[in-house]
N, C-alpha and C. Protein backbone atom coordinates (compact mmCIF):
# COMPACT_ATOMS: atom_id res chain seq x y z
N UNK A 1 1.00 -7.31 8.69
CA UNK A 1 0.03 -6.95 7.68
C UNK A 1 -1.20 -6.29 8.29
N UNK A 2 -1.21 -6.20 9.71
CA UNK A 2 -2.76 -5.50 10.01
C UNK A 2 -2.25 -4.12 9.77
N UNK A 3 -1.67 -3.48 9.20
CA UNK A 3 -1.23 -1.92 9.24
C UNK A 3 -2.09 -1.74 7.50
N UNK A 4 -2.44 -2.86 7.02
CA UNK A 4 -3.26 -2.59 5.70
C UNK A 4 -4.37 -3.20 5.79
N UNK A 5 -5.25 -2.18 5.40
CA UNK A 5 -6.90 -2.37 5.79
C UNK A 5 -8.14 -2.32 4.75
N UNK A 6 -8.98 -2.62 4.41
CA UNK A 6 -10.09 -3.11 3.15
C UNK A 6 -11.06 -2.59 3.82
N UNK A 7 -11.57 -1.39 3.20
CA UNK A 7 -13.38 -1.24 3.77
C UNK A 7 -13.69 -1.02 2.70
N UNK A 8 -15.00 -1.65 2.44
CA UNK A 8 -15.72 -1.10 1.25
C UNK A 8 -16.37 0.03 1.44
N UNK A 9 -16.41 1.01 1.89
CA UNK A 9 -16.77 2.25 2.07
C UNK A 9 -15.99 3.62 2.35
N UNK A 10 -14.55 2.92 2.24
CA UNK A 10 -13.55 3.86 1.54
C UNK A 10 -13.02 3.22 0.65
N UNK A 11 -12.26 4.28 -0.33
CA UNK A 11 -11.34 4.46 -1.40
C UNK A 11 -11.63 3.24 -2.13
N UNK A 12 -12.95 3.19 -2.34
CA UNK A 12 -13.87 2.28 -3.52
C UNK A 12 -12.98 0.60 -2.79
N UNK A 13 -12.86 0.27 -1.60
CA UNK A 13 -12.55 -0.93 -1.03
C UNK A 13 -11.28 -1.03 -1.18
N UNK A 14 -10.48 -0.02 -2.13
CA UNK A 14 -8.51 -0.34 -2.09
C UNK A 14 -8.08 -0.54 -0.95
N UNK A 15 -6.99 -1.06 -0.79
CA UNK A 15 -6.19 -1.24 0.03
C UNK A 15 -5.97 0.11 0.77
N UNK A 16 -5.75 0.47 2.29
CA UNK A 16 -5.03 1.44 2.26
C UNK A 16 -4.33 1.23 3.60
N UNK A 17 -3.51 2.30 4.43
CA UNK A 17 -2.84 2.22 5.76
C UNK A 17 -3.46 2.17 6.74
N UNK A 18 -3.45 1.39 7.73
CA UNK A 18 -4.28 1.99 8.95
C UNK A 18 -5.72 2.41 8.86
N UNK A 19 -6.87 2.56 7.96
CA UNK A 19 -7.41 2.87 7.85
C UNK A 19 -8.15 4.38 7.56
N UNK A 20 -6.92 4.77 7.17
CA UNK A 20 -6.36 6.06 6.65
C UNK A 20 -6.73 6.05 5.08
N UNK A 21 -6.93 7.40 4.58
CA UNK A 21 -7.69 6.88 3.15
C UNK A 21 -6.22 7.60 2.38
N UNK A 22 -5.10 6.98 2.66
CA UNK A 22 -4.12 6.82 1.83
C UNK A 22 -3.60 5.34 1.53
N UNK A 23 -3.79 5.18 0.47
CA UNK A 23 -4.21 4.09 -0.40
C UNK A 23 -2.57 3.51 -0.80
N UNK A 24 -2.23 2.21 -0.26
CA UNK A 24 -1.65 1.30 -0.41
C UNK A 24 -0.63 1.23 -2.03
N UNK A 25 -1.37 1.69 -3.12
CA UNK A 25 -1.46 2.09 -4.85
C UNK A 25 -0.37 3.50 -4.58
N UNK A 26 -0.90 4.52 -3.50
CA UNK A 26 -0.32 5.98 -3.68
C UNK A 26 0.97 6.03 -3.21
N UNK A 27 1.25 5.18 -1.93
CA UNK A 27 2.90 5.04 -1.34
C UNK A 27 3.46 4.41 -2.81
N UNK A 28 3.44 3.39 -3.08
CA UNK A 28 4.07 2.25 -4.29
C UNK A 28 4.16 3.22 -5.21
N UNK A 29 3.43 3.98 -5.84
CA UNK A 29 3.68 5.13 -7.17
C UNK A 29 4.31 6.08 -6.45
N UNK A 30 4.40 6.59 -5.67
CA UNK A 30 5.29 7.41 -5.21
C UNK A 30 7.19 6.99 -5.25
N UNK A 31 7.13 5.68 -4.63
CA UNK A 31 8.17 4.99 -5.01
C UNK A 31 8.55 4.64 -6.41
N UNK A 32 7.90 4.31 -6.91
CA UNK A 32 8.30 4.02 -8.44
C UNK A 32 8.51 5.34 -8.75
N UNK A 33 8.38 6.22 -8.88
CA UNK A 33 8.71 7.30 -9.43
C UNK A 33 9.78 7.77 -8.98
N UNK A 34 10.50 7.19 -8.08
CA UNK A 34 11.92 7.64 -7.69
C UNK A 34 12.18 8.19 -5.83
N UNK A 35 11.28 8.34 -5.50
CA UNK A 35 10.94 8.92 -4.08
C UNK A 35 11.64 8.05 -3.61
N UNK A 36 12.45 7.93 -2.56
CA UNK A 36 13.07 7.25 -1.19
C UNK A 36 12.20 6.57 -0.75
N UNK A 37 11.86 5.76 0.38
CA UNK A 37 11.23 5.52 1.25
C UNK A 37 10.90 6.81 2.12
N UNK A 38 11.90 7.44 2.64
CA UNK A 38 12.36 8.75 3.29
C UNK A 38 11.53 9.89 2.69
N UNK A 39 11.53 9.78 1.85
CA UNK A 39 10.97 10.74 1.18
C UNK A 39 9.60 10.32 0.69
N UNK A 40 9.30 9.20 0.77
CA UNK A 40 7.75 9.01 1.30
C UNK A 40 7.00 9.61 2.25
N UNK A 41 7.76 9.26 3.30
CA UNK A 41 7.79 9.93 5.23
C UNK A 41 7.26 11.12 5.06
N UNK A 42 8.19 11.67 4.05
CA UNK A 42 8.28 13.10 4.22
C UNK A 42 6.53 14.18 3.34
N UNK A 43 6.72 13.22 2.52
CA UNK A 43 5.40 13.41 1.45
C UNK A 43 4.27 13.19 2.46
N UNK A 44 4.26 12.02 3.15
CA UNK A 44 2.88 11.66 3.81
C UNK A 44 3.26 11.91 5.43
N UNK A 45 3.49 12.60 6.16
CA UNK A 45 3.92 12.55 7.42
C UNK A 45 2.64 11.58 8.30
N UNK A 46 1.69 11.68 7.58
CA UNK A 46 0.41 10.61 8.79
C UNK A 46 1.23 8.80 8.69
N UNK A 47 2.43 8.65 7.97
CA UNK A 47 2.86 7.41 7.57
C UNK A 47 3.98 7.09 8.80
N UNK A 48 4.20 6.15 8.94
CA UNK A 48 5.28 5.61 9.67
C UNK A 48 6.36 5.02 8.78
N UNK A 49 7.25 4.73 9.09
CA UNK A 49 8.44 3.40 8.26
C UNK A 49 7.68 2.28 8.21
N UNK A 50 7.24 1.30 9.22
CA UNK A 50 6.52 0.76 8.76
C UNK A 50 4.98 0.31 8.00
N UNK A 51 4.61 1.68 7.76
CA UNK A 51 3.89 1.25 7.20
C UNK A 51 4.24 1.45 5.48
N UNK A 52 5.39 1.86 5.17
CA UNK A 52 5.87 1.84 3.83
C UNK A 52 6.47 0.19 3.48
N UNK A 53 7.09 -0.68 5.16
CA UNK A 53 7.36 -1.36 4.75
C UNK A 53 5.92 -2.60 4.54
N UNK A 54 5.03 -2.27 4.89
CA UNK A 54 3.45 -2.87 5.00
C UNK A 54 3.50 -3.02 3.42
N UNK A 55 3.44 -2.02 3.18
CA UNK A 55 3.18 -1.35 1.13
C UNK A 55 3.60 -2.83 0.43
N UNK A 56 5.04 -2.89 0.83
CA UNK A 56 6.36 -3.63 0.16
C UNK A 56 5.80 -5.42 0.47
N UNK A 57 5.09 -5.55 1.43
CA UNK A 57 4.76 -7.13 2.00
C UNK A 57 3.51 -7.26 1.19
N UNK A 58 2.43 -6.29 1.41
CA UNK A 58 1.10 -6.47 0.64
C UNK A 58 1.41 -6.59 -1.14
N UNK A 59 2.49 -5.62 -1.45
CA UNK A 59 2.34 -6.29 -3.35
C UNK A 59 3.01 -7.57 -3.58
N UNK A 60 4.16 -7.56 -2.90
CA UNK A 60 4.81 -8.82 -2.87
C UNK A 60 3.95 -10.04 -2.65
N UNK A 61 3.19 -10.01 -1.78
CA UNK A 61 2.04 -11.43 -1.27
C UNK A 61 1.32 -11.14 -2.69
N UNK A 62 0.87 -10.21 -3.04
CA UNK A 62 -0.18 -10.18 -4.12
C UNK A 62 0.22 -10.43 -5.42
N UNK A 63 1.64 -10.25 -5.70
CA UNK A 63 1.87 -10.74 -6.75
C UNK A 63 2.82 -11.91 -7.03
N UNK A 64 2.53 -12.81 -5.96
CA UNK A 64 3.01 -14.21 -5.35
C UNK A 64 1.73 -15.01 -5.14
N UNK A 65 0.88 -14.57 -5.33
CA UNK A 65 -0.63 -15.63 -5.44
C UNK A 65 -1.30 -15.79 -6.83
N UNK A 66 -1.29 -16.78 -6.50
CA UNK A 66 -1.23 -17.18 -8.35
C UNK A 66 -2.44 -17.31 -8.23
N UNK A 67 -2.31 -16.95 -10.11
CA UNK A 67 -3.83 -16.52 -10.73
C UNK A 67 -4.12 -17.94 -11.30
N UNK A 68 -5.70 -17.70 -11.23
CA UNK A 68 -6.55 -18.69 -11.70
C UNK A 68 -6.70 -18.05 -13.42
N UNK A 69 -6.60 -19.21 -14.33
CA UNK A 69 -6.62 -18.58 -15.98
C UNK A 69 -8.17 -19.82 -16.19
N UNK A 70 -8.67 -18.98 -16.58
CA UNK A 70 -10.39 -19.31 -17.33
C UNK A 70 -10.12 -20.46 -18.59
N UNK A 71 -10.34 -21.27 -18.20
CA UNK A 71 -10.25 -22.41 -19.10
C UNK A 71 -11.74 -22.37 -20.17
């Protein structure tokens, strides 16, 4: 997980790679839209394999931590 990085002084504090202001949100929509992994690569060449598989660990953890509901 250190291949995904938080500054509040980029990309309004999103998530992104390496500290690269390609945003964690832009690999994942790229995928949903049908793109390969491969063809991620190919879209972002500053990317590695792993850091697409970084993408895949960070939503997964995030949408595996359960929410607090406002009583």
């Amino acid at each position: 997980m250190n291949r995904i990085t938080i500054d509040p002084e980029q990309c309004g504090g999103r998530p992104c790679i390496r500290g690269m202001r390609i945003r964690v949100i832009d690999v994942l929509d790229l995928l949903g839209n049908g793109l390969t992994p491969q063809e991620v690569l190919e879209e972002l060449p500053d990317l590695e394999p792993e850091d697409v598989r970084a993408c895949f660990q960070y939503a997964s953890r995030k949408l595996n931590h359960p929410v607090l509901v406002p009583v």
